[in-house]
Protein backbone atom coordinates (compact mmCIF):
# COMPACT_ATOMS: atom_id res chain seq x y z
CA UNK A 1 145.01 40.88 82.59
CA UNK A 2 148.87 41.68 81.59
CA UNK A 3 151.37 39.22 82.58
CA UNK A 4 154.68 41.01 84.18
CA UNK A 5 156.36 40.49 81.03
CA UNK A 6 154.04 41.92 78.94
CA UNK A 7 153.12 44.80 81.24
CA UNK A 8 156.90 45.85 81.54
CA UNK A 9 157.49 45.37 77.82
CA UNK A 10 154.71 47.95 77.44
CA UNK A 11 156.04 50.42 79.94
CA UNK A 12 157.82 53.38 78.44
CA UNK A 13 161.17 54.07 78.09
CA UNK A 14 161.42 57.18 79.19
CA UNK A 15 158.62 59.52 80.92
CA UNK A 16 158.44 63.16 81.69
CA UNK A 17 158.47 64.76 85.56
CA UNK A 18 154.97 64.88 86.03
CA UNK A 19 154.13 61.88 84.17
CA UNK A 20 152.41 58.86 86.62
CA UNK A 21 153.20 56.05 83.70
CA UNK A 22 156.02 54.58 84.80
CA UNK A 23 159.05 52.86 83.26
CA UNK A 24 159.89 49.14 82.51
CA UNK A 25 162.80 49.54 85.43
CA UNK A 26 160.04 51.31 87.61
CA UNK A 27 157.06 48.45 86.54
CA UNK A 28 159.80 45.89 87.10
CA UNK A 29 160.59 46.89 90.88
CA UNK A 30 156.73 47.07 92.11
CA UNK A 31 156.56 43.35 90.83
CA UNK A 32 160.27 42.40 92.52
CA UNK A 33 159.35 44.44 95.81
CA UNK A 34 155.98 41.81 96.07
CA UNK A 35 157.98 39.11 94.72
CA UNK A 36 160.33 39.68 97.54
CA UNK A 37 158.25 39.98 100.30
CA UNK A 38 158.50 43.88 100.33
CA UNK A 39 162.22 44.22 100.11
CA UNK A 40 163.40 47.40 98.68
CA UNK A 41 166.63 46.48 98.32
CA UNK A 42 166.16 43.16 96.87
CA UNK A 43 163.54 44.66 94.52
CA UNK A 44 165.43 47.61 93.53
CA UNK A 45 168.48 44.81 92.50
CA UNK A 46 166.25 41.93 91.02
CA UNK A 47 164.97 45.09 88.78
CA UNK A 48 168.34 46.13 87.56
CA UNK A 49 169.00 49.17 89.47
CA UNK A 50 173.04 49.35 90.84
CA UNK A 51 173.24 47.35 94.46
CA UNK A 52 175.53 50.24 95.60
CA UNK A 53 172.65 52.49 95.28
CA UNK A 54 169.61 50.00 95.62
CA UNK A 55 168.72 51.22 99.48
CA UNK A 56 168.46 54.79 98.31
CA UNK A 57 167.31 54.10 95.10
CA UNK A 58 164.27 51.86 96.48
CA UNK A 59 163.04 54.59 99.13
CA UNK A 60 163.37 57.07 96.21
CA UNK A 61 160.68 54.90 94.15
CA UNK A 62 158.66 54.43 97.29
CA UNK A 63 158.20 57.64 97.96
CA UNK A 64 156.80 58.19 94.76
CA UNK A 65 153.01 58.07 94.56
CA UNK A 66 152.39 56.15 91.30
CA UNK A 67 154.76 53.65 92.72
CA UNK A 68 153.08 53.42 95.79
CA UNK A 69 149.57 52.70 93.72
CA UNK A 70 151.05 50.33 91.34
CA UNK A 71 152.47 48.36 94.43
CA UNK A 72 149.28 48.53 96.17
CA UNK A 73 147.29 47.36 92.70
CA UNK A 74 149.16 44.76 92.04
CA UNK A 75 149.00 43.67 96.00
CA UNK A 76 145.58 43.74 95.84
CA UNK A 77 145.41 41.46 92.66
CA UNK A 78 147.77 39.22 94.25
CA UNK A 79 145.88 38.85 97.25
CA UNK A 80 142.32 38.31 95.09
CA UNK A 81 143.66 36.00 92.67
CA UNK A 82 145.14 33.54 96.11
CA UNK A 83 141.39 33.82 97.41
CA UNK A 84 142.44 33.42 100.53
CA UNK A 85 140.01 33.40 103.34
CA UNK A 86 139.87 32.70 106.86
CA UNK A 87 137.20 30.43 106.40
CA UNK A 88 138.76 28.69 103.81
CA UNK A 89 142.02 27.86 105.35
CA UNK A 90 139.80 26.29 108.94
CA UNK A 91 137.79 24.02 106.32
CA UNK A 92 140.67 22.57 104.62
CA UNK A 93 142.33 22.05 108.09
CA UNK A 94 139.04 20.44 109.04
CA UNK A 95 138.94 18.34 105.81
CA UNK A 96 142.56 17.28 107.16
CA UNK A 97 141.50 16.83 110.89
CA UNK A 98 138.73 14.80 110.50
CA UNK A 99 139.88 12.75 108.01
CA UNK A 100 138.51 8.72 108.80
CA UNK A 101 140.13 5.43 106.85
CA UNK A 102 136.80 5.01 105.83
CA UNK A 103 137.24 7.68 103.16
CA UNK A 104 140.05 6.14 101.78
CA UNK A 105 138.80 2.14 101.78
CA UNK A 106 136.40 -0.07 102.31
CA UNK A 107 136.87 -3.09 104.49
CA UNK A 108 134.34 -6.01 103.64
CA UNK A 109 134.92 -9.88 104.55
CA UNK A 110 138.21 -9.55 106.19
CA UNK A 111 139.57 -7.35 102.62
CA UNK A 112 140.97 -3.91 102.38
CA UNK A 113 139.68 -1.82 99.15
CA UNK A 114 141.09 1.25 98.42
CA UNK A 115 138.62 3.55 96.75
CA UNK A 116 139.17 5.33 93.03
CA UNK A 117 140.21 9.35 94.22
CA UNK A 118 136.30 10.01 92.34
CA UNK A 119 135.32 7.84 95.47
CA UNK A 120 137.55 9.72 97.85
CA UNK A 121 136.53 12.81 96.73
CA UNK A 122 137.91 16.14 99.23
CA UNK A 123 139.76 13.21 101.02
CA UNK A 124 142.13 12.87 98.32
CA UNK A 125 143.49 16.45 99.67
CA UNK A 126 144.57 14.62 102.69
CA UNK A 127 146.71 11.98 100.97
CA UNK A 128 150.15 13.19 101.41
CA UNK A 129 152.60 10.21 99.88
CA UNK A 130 151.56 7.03 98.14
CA UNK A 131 153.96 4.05 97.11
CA UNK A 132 153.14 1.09 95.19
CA UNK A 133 155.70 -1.77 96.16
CA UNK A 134 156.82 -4.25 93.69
CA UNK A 135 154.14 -6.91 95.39
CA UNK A 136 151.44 -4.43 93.90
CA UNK A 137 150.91 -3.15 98.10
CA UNK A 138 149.74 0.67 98.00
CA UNK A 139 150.99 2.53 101.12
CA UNK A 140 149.93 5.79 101.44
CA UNK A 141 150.54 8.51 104.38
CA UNK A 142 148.05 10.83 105.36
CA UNK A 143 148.67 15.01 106.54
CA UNK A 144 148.94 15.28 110.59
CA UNK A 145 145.46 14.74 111.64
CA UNK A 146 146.59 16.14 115.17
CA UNK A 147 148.39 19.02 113.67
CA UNK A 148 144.86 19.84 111.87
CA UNK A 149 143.16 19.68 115.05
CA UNK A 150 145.45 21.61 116.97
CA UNK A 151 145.33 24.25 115.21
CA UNK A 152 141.61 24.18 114.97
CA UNK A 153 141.02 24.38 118.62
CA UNK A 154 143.48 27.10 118.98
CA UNK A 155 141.49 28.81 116.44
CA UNK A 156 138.52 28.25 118.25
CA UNK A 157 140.40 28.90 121.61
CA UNK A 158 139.68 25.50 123.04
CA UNK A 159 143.20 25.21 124.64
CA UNK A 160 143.55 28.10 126.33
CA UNK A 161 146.57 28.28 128.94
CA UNK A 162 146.02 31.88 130.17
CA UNK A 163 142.44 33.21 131.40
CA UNK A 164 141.03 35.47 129.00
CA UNK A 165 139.12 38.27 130.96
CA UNK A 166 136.61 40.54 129.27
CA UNK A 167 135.33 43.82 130.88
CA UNK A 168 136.57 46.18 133.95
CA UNK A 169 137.08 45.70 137.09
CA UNK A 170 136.05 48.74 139.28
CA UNK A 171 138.25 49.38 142.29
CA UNK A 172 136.50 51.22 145.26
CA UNK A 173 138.93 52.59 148.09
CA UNK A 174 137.04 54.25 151.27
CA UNK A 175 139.18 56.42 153.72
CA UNK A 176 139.55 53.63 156.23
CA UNK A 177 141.23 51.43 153.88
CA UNK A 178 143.53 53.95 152.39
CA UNK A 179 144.35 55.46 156.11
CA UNK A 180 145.75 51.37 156.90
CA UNK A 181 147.08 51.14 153.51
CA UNK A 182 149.25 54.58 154.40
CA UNK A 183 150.14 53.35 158.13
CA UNK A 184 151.20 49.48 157.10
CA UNK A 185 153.65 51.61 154.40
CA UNK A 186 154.18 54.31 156.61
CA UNK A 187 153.27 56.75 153.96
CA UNK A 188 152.15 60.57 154.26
């Protein structure tokens, strides 16, 4: 796959009407307008268009339906090269969450041992600063374990503050009812 450099250095210089390549200026601006968490303005300037006439210059080029796939291409790259998934993201906060000393060390005759990071393996992902003091003490600090869980049980709705109600609730109204409900309100 083309790096942005080397896709804009291919891009032509100039293109005719009906022509969906589009320019290096054009190729430029669907990379800034991602880069720039779908900015026009800011993508229309980072790609070396005038900032007097960046706003109208940006919904020009996104009205424009080769711009509109290119942005949407490159999107979707983006979004399959983070491999980001739902389930991903609850693991590694459950990797945090439930981390335990006992991945980190081994305690054995009254003697701390911290373990090689082969040893540690995932765990090592929870290790968030280490220091080695002149003594030759290792102090590390760990990710919020509460944080983790937190957001794990909100995830999995555990802490709850409002009732969640699923389904319908069918209201029946006779004439008796309604004739009270009109006399207490004194309605006709």
């Amino acid at each position: 796959m083309a790096t942005k450099k080397q896709e804009i250095k291919k891009a032509p210089l100039r293109r005719k009407a009906n022509d969906p390549v589009l320019t290096k200026m054009e190729v430029a601006f669907c990379y800034e307008y991602i880069a720039n968490k779908f900015n026009g303005v800011k993508a229309a300037t980072a790609a070396g268009y005038s900032e007097n006439s960046a706003r109208t210059k940006a919904a020009q080029l996104l009205a424009k339906s080769n711009i509109k796939k290119k942005v949407k291409d490159l999107t979707l790259k983006y979004l399959t090269d983070l491999a980001v998934r739902g389930e991903d993201v609850i693991k590694e906060l459950g990797i945090l969450g439930f981390q335990d000393m006992r991945d980190f060390a081994d305690y054995k005759d009254g003697e701390i041992t911290l373990k090689s990071f082969e040893e540690m393996g995932s765990a090592t992902r929870c290790i968030k600063e280490i220091e080695i003091k002149p003594d030759g003490t290792i102090k590390f600090k760990t990710h919020d374990k509460k944080g983790s869980l937190e957001l794990i049980g909100k995830h999995l709705e555990l802490f709850t503050e409002n009732v969640k109600h699923s389904g319908s609730i069918n209201m029946v109204q006779d004439e008796d009812s309604n004739a009270a409900y009109k006399k207490r309100f004194k309605q006709d």
